[in-house]
N, C-alpha and C. Protein backbone atom coordinates (compact mmCIF):
# COMPACT_ATOMS: atom_id res chain seq x y z
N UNK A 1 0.83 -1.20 0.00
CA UNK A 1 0.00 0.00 0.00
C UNK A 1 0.86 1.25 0.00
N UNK A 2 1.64 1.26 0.68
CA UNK A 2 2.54 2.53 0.73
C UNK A 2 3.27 2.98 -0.22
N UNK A 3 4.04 1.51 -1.28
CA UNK A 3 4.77 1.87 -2.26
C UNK A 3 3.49 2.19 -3.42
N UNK A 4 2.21 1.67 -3.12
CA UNK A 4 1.37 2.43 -4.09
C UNK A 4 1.31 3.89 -4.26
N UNK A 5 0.92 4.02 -2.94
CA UNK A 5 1.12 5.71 -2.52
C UNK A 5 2.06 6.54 -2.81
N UNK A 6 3.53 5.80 -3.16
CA UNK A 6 4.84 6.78 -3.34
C UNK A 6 4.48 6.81 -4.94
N UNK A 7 4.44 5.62 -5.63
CA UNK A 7 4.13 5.73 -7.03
C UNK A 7 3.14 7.08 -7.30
N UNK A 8 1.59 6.91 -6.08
CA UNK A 8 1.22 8.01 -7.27
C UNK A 8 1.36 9.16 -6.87
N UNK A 9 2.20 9.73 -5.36
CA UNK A 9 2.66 10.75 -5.42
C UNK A 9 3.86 11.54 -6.04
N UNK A 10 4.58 10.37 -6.88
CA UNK A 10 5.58 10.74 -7.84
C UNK A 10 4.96 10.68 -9.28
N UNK A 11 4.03 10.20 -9.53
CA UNK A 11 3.17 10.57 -10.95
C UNK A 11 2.33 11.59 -10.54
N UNK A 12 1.60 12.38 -9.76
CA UNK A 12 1.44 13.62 -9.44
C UNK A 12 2.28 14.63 -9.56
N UNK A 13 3.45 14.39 -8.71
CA UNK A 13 4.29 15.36 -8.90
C UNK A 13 5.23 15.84 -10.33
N UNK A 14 5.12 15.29 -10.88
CA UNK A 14 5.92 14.90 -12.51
C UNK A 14 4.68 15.54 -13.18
N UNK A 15 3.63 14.80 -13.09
CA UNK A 15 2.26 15.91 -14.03
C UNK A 15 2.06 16.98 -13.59
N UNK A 16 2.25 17.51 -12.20
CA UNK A 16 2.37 19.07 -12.11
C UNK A 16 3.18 19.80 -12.69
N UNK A 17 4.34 19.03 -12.54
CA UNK A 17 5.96 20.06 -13.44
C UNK A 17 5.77 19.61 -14.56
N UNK A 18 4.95 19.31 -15.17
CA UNK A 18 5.01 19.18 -16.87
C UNK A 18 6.03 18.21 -17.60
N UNK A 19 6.29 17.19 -16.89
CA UNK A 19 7.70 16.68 -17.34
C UNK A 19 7.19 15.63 -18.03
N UNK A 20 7.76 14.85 -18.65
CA UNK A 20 7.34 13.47 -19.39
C UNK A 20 7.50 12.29 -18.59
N UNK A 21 6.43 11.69 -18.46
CA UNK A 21 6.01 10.17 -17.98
C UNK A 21 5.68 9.29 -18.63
N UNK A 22 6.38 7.90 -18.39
CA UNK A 22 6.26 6.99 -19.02
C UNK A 22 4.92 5.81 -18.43
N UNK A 23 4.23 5.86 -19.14
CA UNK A 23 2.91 4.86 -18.79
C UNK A 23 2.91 3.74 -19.10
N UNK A 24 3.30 2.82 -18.38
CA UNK A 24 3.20 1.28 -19.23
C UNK A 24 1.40 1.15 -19.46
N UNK A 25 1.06 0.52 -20.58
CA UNK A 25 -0.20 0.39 -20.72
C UNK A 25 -0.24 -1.28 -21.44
N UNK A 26 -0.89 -2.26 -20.76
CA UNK A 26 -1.22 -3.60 -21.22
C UNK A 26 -1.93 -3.50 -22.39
N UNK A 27 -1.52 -3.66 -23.29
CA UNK A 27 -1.85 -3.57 -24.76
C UNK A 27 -0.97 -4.18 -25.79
N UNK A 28 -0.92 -4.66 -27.07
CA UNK A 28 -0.02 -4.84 -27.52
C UNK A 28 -0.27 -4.24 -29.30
N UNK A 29 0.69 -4.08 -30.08
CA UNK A 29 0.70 -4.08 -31.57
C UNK A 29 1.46 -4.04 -32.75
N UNK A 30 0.71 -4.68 -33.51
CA UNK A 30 1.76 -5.79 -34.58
C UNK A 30 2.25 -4.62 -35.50
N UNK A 31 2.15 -2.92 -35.14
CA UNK A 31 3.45 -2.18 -36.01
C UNK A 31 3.44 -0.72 -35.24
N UNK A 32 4.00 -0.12 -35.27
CA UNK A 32 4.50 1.21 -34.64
C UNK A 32 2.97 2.15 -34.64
N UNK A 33 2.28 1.99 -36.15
CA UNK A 33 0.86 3.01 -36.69
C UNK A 33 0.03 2.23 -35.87
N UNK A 34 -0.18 1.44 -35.71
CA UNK A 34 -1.41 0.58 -35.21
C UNK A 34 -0.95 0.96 -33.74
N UNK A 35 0.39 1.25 -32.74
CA UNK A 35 0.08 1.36 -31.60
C UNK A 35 0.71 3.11 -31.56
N UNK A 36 0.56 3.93 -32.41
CA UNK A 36 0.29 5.73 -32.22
C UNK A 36 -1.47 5.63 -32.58
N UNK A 37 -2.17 5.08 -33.29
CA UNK A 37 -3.38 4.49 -33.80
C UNK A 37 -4.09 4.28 -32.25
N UNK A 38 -3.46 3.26 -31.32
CA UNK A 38 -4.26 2.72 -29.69
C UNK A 38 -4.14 4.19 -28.92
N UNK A 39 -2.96 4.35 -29.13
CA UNK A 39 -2.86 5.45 -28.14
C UNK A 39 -3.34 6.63 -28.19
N UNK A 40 -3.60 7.16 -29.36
CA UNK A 40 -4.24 8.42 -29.87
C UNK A 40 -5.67 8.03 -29.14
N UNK A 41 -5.65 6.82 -29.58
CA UNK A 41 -7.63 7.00 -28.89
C UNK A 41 -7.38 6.66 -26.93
N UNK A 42 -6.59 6.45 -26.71
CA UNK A 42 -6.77 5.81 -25.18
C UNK A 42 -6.49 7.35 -24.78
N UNK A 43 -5.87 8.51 -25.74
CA UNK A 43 -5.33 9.31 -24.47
C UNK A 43 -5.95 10.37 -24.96
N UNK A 44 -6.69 10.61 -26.02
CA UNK A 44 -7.31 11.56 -27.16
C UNK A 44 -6.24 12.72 -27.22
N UNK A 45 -5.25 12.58 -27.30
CA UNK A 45 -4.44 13.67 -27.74
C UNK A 45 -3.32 13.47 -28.96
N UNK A 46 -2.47 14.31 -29.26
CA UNK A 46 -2.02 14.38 -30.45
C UNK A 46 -0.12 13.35 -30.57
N UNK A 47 -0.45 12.89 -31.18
CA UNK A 47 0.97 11.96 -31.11
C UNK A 47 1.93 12.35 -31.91
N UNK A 48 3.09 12.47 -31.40
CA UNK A 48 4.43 13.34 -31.70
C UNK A 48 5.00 12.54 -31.90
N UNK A 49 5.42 11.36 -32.05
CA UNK A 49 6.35 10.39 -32.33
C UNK A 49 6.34 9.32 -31.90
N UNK A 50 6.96 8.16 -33.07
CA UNK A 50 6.57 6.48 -32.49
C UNK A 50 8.38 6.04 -32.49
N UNK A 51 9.10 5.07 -31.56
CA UNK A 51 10.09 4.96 -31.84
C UNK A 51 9.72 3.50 -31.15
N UNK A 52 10.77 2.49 -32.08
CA UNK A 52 10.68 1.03 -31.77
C UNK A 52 12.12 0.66 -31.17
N UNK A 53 11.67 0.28 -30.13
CA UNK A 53 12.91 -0.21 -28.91
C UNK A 53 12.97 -1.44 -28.36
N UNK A 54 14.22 -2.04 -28.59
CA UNK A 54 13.90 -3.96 -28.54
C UNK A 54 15.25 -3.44 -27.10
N UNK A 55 14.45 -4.15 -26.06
CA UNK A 55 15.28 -4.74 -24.75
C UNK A 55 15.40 -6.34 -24.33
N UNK A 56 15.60 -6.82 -24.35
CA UNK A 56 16.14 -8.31 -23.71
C UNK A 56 15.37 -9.45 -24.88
N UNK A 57 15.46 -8.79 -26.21
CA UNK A 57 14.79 -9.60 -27.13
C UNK A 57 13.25 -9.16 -27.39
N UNK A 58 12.80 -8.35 -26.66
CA UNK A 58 11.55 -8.11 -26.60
C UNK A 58 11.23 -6.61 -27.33
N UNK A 59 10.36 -6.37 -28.55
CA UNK A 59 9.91 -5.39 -28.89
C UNK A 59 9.33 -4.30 -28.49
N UNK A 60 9.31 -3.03 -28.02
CA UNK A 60 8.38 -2.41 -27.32
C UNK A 60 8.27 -1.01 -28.13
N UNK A 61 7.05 -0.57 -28.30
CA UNK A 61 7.13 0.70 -29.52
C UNK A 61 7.05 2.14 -28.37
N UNK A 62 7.51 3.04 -27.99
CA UNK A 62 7.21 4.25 -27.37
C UNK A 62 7.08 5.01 -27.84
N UNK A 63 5.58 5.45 -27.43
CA UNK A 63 4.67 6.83 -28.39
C UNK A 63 4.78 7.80 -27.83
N UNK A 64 5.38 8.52 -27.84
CA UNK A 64 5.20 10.03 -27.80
C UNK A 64 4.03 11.29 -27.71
N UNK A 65 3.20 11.14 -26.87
CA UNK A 65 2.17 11.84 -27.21
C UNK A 65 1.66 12.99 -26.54
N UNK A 66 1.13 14.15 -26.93
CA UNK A 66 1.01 15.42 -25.77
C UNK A 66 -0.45 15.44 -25.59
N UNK A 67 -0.85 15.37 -24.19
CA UNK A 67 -2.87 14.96 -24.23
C UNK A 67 -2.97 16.30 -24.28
N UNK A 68 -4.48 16.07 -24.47
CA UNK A 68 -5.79 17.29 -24.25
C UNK A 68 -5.19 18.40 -23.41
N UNK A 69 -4.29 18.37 -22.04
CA UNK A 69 -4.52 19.18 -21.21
C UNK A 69 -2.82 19.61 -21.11
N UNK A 70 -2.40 19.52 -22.43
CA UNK A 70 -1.18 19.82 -22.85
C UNK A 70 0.18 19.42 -22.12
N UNK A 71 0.22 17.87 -21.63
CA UNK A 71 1.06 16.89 -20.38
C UNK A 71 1.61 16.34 -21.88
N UNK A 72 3.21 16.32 -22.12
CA UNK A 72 3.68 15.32 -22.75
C UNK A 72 4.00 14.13 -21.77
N UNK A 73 3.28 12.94 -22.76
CA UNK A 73 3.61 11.80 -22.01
C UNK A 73 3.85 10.73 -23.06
N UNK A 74 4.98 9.94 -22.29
CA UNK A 74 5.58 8.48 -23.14
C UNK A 74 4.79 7.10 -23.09
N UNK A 75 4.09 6.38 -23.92
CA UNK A 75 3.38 5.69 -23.30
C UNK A 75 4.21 3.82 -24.45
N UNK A 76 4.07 2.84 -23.38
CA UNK A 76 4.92 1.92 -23.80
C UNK A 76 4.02 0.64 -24.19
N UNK A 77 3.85 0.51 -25.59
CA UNK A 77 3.09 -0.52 -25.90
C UNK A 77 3.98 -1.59 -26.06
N UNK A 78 3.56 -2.96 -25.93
CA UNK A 78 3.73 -4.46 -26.42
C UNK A 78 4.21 -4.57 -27.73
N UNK A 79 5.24 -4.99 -28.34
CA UNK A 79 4.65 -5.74 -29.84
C UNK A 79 4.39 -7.18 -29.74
N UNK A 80 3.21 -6.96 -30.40
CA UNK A 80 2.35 -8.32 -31.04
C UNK A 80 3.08 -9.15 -32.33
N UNK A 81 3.44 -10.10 -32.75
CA UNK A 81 3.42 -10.75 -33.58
C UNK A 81 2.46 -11.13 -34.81
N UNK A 82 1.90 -10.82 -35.56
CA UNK A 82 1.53 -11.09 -36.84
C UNK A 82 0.63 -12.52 -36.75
């Protein structure tokens, strides 16, 4: 419970100073458009960039996106396989 609490008083504090946060979001997709495509609708704001980043063998696309209430935030989709 507590380390919940530190989490979201450090994602509070980061969305007050305007800084960029990274959101893991359980989702996955089989190309970079298809997950700026998820995220545009999960966050309704405007997407600034898709970049594809492989760590320990594993694909992961990070979108770039600035919401509605003008917060740039990084959000980290899955890749899916085909």
């Amino acid at each position: 419970m507590q380390l919940r609490l530190a989490k979201l008083g450090l994602v509070l504090a980061v969305a007050i100073m305007g800084a960029t946060l990274t959101i893991p979001v359980h989702a996955q997709a089989a190309s970079a458009a298809e997950a700026a495509a998820m995220v545009k609708a999960r966050t309704k704001g405007r997407v600034l960039g898709v970049r594809t980043v492989e760590t320990q063998g594993r694909r992961t696309y990070r979108v770039k996106v600035l919401t509605s209430k003008g917060v740039m935030r990084t959000v980290n989709v899955q890749h899916r396989s085909r």
